[in-house]
N, C-alpha and C. Protein backbone atom coordinates (compact mmCIF):
# COMPACT_ATOMS: atom_id res chain seq x y z
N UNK A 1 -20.26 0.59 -15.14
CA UNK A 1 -19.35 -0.44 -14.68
C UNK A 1 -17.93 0.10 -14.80
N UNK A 2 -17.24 0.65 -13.36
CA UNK A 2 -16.44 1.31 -13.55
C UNK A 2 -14.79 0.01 -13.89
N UNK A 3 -15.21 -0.80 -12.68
CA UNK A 3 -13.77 -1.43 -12.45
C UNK A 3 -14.37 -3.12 -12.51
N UNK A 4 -13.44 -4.03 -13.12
CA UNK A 4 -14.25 -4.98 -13.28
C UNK A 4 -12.13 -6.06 -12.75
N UNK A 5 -13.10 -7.23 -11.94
CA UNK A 5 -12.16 -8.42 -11.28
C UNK A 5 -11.67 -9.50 -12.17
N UNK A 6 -10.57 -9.59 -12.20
CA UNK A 6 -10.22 -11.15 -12.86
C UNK A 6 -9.30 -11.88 -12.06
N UNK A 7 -9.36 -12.92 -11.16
CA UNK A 7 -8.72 -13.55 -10.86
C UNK A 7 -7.88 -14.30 -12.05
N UNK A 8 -6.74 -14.51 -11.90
CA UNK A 8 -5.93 -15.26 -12.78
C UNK A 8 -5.12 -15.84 -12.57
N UNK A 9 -4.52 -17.27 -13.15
CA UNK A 9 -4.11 -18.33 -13.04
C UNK A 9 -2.94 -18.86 -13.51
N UNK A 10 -3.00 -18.05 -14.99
CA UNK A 10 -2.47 -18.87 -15.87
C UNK A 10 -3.14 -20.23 -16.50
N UNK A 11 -3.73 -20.40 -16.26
CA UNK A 11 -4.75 -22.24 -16.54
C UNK A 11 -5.69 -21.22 -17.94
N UNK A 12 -5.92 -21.93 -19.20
CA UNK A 12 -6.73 -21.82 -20.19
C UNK A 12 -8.29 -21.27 -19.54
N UNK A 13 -9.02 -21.77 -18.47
CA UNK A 13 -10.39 -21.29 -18.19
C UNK A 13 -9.90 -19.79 -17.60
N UNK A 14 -8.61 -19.13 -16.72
CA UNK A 14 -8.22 -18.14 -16.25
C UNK A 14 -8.35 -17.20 -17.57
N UNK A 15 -7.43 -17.83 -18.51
CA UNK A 15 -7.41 -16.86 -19.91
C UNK A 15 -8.58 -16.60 -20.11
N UNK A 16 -9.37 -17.89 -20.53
CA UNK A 16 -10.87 -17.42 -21.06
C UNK A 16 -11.65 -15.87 -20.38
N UNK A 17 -11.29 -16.21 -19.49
CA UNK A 17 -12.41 -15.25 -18.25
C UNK A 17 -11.55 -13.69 -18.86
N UNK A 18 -10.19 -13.80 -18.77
CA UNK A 18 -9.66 -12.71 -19.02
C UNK A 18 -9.71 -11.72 -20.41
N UNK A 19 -10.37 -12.76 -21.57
CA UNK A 19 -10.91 -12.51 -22.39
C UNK A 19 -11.83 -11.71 -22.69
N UNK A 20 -12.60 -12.57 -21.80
CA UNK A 20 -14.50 -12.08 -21.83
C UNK A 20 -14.25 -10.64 -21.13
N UNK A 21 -13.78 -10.74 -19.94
CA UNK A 21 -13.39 -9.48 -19.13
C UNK A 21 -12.68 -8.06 -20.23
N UNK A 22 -11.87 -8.69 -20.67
CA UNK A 22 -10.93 -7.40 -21.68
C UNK A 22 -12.03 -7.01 -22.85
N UNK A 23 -13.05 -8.03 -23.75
CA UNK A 23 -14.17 -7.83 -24.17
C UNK A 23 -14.98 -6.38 -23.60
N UNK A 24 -15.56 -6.75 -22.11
CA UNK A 24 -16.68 -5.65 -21.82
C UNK A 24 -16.17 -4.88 -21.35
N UNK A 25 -14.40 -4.72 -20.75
CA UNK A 25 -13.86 -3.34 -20.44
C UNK A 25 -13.54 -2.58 -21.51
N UNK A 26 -13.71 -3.40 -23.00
CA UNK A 26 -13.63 -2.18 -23.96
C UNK A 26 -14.82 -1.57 -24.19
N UNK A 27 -15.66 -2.15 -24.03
CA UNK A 27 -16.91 -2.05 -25.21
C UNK A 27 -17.69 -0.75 -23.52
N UNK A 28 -17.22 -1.13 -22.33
CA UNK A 28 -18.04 -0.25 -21.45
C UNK A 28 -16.85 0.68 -20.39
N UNK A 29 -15.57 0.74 -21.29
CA UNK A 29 -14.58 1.84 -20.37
C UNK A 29 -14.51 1.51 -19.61
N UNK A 30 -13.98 0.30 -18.94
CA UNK A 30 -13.96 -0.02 -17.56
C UNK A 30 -12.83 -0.35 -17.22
N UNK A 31 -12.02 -0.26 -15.92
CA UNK A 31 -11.01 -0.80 -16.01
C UNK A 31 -10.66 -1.82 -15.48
N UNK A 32 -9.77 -2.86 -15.62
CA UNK A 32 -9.77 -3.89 -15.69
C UNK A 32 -8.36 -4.25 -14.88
N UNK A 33 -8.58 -5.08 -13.32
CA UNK A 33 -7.91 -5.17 -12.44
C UNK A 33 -7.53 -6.74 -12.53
N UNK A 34 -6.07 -7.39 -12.66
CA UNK A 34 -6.44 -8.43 -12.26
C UNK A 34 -5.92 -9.19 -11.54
N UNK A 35 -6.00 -10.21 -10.79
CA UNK A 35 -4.66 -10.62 -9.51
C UNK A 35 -5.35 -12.07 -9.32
N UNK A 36 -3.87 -12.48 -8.87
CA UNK A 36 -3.27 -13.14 -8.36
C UNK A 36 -3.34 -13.88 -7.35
N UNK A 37 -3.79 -15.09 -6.80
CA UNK A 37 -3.90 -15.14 -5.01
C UNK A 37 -2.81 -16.64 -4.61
N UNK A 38 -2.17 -15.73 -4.09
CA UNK A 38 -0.47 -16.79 -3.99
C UNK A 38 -1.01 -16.90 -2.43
N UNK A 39 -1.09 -18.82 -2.19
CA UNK A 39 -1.38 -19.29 -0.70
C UNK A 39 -0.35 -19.42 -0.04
N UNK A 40 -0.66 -19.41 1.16
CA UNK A 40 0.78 -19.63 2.22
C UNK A 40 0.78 -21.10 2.26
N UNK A 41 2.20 -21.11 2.54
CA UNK A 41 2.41 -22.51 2.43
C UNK A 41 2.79 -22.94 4.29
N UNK A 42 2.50 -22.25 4.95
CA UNK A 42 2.49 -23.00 5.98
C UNK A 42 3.09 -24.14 6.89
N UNK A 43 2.00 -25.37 6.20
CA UNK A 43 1.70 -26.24 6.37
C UNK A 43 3.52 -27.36 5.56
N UNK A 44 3.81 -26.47 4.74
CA UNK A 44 4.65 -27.09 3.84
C UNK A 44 6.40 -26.51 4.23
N UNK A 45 6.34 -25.68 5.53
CA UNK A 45 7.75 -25.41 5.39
C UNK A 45 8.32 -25.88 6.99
N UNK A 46 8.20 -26.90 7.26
CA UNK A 46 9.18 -27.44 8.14
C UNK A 46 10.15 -27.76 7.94
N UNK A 47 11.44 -27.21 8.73
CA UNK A 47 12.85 -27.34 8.77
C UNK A 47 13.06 -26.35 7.82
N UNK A 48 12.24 -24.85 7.11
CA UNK A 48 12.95 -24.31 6.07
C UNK A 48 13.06 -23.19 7.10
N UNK A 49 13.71 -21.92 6.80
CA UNK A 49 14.37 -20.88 7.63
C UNK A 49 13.18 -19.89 6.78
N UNK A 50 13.08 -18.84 8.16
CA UNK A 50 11.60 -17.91 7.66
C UNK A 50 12.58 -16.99 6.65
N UNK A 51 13.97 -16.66 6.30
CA UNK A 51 14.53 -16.39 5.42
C UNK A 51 14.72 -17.10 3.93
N UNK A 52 14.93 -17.98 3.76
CA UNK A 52 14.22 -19.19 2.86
C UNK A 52 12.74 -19.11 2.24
N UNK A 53 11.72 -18.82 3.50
CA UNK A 53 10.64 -18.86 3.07
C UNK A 53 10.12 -17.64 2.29
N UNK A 54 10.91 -16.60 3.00
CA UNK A 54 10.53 -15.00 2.07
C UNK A 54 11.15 -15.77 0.77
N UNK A 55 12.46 -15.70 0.39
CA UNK A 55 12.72 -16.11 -0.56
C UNK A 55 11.65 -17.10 -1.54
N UNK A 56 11.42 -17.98 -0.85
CA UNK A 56 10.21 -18.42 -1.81
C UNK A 56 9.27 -17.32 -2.38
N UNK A 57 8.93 -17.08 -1.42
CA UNK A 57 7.69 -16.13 -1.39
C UNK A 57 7.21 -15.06 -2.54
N UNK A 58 9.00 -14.59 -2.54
CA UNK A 58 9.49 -13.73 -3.56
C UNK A 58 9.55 -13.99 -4.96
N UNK A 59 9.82 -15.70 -5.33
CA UNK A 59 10.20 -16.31 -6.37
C UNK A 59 8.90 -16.51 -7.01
N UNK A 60 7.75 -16.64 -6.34
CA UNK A 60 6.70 -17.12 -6.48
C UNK A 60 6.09 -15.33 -6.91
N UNK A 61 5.80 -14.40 -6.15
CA UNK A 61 5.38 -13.21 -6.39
C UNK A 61 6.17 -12.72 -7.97
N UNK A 62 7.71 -13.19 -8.00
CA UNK A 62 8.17 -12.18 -9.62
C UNK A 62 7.66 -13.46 -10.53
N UNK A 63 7.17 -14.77 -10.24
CA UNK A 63 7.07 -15.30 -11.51
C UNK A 63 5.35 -14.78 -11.54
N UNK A 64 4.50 -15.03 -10.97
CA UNK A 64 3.46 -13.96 -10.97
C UNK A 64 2.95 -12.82 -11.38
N UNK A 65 3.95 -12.53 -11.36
CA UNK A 65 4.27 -10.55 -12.02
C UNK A 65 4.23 -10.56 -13.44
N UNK A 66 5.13 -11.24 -13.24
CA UNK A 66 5.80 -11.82 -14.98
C UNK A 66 4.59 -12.36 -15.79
N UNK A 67 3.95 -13.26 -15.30
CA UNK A 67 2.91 -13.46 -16.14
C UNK A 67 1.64 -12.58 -16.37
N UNK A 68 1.04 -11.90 -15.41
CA UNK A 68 0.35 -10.90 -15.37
C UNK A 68 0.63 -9.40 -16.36
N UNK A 69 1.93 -9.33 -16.05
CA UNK A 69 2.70 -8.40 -16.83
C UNK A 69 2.22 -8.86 -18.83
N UNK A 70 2.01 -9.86 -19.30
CA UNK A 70 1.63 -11.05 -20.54
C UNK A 70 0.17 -9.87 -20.43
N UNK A 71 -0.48 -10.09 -19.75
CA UNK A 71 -2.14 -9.63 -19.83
C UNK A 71 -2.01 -8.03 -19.81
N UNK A 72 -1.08 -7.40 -19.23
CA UNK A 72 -0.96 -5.70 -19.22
C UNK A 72 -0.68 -5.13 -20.61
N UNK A 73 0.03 -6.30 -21.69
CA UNK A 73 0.14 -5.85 -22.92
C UNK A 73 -0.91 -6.27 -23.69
N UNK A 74 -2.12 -7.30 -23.09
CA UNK A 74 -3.11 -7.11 -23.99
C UNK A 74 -3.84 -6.10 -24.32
N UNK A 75 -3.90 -5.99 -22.81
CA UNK A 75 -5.09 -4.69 -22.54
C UNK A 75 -4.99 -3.75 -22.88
N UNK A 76 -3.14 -2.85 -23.08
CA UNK A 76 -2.58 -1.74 -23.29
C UNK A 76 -2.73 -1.66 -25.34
N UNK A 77 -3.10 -3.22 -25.57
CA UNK A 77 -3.17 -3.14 -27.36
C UNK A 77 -4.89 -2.74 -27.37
N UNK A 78 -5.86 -2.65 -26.21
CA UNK A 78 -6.73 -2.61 -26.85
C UNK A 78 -7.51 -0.68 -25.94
N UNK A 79 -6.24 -0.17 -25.53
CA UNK A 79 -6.46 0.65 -24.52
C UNK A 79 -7.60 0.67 -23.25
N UNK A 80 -7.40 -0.54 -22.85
CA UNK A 80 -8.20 -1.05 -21.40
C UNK A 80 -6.96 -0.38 -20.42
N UNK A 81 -7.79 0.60 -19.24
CA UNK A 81 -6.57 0.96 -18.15
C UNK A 81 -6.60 -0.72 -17.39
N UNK A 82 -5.56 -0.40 -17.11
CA UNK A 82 -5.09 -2.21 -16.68
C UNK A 82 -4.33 -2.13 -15.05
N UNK A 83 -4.78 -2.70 -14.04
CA UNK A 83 -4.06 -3.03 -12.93
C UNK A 83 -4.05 -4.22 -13.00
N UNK A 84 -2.86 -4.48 -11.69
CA UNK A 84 -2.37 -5.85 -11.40
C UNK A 84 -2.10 -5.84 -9.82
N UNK A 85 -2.43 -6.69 -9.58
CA UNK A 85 -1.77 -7.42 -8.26
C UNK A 85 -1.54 -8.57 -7.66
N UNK A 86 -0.94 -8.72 -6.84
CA UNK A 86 -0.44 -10.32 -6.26
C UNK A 86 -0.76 -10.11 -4.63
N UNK A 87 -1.40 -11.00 -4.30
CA UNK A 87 -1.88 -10.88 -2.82
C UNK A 87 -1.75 -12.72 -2.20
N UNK A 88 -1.39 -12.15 -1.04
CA UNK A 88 -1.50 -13.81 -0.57
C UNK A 88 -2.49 -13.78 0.49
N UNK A 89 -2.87 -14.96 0.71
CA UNK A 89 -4.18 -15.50 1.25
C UNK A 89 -4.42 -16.79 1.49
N UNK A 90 -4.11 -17.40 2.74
CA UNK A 90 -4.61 -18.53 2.78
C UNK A 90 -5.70 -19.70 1.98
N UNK A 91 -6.62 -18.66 1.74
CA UNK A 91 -8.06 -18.71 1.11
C UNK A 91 -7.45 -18.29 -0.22
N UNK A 92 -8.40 -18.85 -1.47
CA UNK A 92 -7.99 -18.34 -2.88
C UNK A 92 -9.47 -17.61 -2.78
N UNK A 93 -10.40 -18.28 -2.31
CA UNK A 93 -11.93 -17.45 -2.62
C UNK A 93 -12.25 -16.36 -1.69
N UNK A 94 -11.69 -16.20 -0.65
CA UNK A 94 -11.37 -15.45 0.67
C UNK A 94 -10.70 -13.90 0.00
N UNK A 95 -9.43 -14.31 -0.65
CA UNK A 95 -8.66 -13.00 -1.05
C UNK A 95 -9.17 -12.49 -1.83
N UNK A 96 -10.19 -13.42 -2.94
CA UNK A 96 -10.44 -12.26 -4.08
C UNK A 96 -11.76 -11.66 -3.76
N UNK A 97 -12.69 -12.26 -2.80
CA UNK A 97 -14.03 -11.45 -2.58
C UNK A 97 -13.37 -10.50 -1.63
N UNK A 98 -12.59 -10.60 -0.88
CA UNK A 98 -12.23 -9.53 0.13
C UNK A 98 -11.20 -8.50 -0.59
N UNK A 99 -10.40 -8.60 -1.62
CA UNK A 99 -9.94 -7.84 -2.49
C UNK A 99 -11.27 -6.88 -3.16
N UNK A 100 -12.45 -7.65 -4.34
CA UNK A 100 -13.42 -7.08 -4.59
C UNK A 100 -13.75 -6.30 -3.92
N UNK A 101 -14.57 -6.48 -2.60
CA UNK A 101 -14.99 -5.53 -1.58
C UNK A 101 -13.60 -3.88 -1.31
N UNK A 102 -12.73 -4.31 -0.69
CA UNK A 102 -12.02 -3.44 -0.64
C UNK A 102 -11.49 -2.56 -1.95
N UNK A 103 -11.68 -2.93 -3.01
CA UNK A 103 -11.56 -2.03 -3.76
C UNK A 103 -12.90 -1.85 -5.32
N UNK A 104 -13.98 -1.73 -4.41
CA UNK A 104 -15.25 -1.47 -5.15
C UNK A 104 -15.64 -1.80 -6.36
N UNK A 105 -15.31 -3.50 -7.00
CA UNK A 105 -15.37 -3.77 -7.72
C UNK A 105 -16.81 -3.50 -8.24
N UNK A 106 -16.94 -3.45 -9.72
CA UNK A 106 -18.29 -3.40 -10.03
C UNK A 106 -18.49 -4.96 -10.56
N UNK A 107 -17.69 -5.75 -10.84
CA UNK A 107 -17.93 -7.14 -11.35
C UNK A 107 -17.00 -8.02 -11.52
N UNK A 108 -16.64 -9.05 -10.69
CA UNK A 108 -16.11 -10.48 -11.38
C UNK A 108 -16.09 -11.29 -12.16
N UNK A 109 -14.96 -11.27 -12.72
CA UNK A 109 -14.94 -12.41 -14.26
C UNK A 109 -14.12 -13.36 -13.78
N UNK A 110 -14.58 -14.80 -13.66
CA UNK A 110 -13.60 -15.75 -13.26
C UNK A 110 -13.91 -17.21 -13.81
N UNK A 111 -12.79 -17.80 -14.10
CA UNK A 111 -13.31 -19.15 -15.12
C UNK A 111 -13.37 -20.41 -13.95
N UNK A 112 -14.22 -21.03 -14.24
CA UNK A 112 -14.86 -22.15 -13.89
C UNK A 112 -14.00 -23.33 -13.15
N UNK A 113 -12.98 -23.42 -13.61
CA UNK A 113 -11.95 -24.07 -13.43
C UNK A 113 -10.13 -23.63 -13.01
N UNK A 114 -9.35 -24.18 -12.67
CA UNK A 114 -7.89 -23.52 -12.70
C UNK A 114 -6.87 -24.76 -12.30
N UNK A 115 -5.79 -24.30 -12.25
CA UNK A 115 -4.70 -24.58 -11.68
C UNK A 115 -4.42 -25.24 -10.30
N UNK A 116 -3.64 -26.33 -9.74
CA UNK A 116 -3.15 -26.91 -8.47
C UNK A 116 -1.59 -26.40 -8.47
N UNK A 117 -0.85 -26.10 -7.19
CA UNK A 117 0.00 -26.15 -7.20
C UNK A 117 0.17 -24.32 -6.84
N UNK A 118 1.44 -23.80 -7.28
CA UNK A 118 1.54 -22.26 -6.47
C UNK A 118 0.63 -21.21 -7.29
N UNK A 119 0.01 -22.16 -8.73
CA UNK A 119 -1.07 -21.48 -9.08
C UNK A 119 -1.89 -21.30 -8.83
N UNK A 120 -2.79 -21.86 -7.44
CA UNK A 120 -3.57 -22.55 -7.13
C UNK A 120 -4.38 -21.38 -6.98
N UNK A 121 -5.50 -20.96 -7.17
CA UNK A 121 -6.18 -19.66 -7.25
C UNK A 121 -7.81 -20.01 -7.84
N UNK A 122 -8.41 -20.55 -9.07
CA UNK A 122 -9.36 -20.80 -9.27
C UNK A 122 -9.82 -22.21 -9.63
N UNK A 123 -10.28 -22.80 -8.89
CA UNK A 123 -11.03 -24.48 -8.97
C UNK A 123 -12.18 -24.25 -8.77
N UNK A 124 -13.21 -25.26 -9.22
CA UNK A 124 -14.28 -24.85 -8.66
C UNK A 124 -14.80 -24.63 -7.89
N UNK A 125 -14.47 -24.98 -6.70
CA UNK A 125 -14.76 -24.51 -5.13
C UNK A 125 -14.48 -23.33 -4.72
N UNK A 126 -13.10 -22.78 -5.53
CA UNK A 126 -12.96 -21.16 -5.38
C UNK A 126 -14.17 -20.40 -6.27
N UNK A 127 -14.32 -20.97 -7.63
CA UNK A 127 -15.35 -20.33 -8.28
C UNK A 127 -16.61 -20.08 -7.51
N UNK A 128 -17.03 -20.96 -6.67
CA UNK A 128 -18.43 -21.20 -6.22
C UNK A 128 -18.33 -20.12 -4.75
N UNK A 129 -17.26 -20.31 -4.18
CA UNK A 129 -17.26 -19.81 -2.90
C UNK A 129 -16.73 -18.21 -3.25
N UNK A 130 -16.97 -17.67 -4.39
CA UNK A 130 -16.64 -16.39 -4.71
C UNK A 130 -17.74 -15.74 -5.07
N UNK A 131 -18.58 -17.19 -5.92
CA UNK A 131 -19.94 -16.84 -5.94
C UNK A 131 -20.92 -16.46 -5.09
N UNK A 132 -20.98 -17.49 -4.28
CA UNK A 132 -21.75 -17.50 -2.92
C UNK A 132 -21.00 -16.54 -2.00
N UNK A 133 -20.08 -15.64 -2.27
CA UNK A 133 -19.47 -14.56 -1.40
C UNK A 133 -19.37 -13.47 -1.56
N UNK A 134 -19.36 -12.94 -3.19
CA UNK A 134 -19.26 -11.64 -3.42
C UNK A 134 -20.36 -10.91 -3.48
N UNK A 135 -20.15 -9.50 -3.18
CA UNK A 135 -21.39 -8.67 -3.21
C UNK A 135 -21.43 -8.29 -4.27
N UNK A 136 -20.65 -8.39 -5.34
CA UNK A 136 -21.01 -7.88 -6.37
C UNK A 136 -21.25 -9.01 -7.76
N UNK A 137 -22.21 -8.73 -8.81
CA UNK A 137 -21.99 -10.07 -10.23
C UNK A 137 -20.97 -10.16 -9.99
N UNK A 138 -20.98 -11.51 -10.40
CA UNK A 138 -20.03 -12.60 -10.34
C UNK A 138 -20.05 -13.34 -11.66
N UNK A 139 -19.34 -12.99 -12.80
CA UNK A 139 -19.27 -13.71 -14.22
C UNK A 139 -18.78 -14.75 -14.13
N UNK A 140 -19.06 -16.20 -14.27
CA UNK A 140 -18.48 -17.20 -14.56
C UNK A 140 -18.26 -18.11 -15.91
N UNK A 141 -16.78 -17.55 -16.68
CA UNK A 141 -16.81 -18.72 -18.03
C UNK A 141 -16.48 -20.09 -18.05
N UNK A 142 -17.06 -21.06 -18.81
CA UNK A 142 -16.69 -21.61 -18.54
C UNK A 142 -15.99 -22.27 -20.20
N UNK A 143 -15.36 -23.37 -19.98
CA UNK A 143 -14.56 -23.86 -21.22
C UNK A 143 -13.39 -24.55 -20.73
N UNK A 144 -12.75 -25.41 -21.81
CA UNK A 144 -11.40 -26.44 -21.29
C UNK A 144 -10.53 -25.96 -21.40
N UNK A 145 -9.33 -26.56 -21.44
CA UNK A 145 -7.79 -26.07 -21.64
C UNK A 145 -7.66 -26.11 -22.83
């Protein structure tokens, strides 16, 4: 198990997963990728200027960073090699099985539950439709906030 997925949130079930995940990338050398899936907002920017909207876009990608950046010093305390990324995607369950695929994940760790709002990345419908989508295990934790 070379490279293993964590979608993340920020939301307590996101942590969990990121847990379990930093767990078996020690114990099996694996490295441990994890991202982000920032949606377009579309639907939500009438009357704003597509200059405006990068700007969002942007505000939303460094606070993203920033938190992800939180999980690069876990991993680096337990010497897990650690990536990160931020991808946008209409789809939250769309970007991360099509992320997986494109970069040969050997396994997904993703919690059960997540975040509404520009966190919006794992609910259960993303959980399920990642399930029912990825080609590769698909770990699901589950637990509250």
């Amino acid at each position: 198990m070379q490279k293993i997925l964590v979608p993340f949130d920020g939301s307590g079930y996101s942590q969990k997963a990121f847990d379990k995940a930093l767990e078996i990338a020690e114990k099996f050398g694996s490295k441990l990728i994890v991202v982000t899936v920032l949606q377009s907002k579309v639907s939500d920017s009438t009357g704003i200027s597509l200059e405006r909207m990068q700007e969002i876009q942007d505000e939303e990608k460094d606070a993203a960073t920033v938190m992800l950046k939180e999980l690069e010093s876990q991993a680096n305390a337990k010497s897990v090699a650690f990536l990160m990324e931020v991808i946008h995607n209409p789809s939250s369950s769309d970007g991360i099985v099509t992320f997986a695929e494109k970069n040969n994940v050997d396994l997904i760790v993703i919690g059960s539950h997540g975040r509404t709002g520009f966190r919006k990345i794992v609910l259960g419908s993303v959980a399920n439709g990642v399930l029912a989508n990825a080609k590769c295990p698909v770990l699901i934790t589950k637990g509250t906030e």
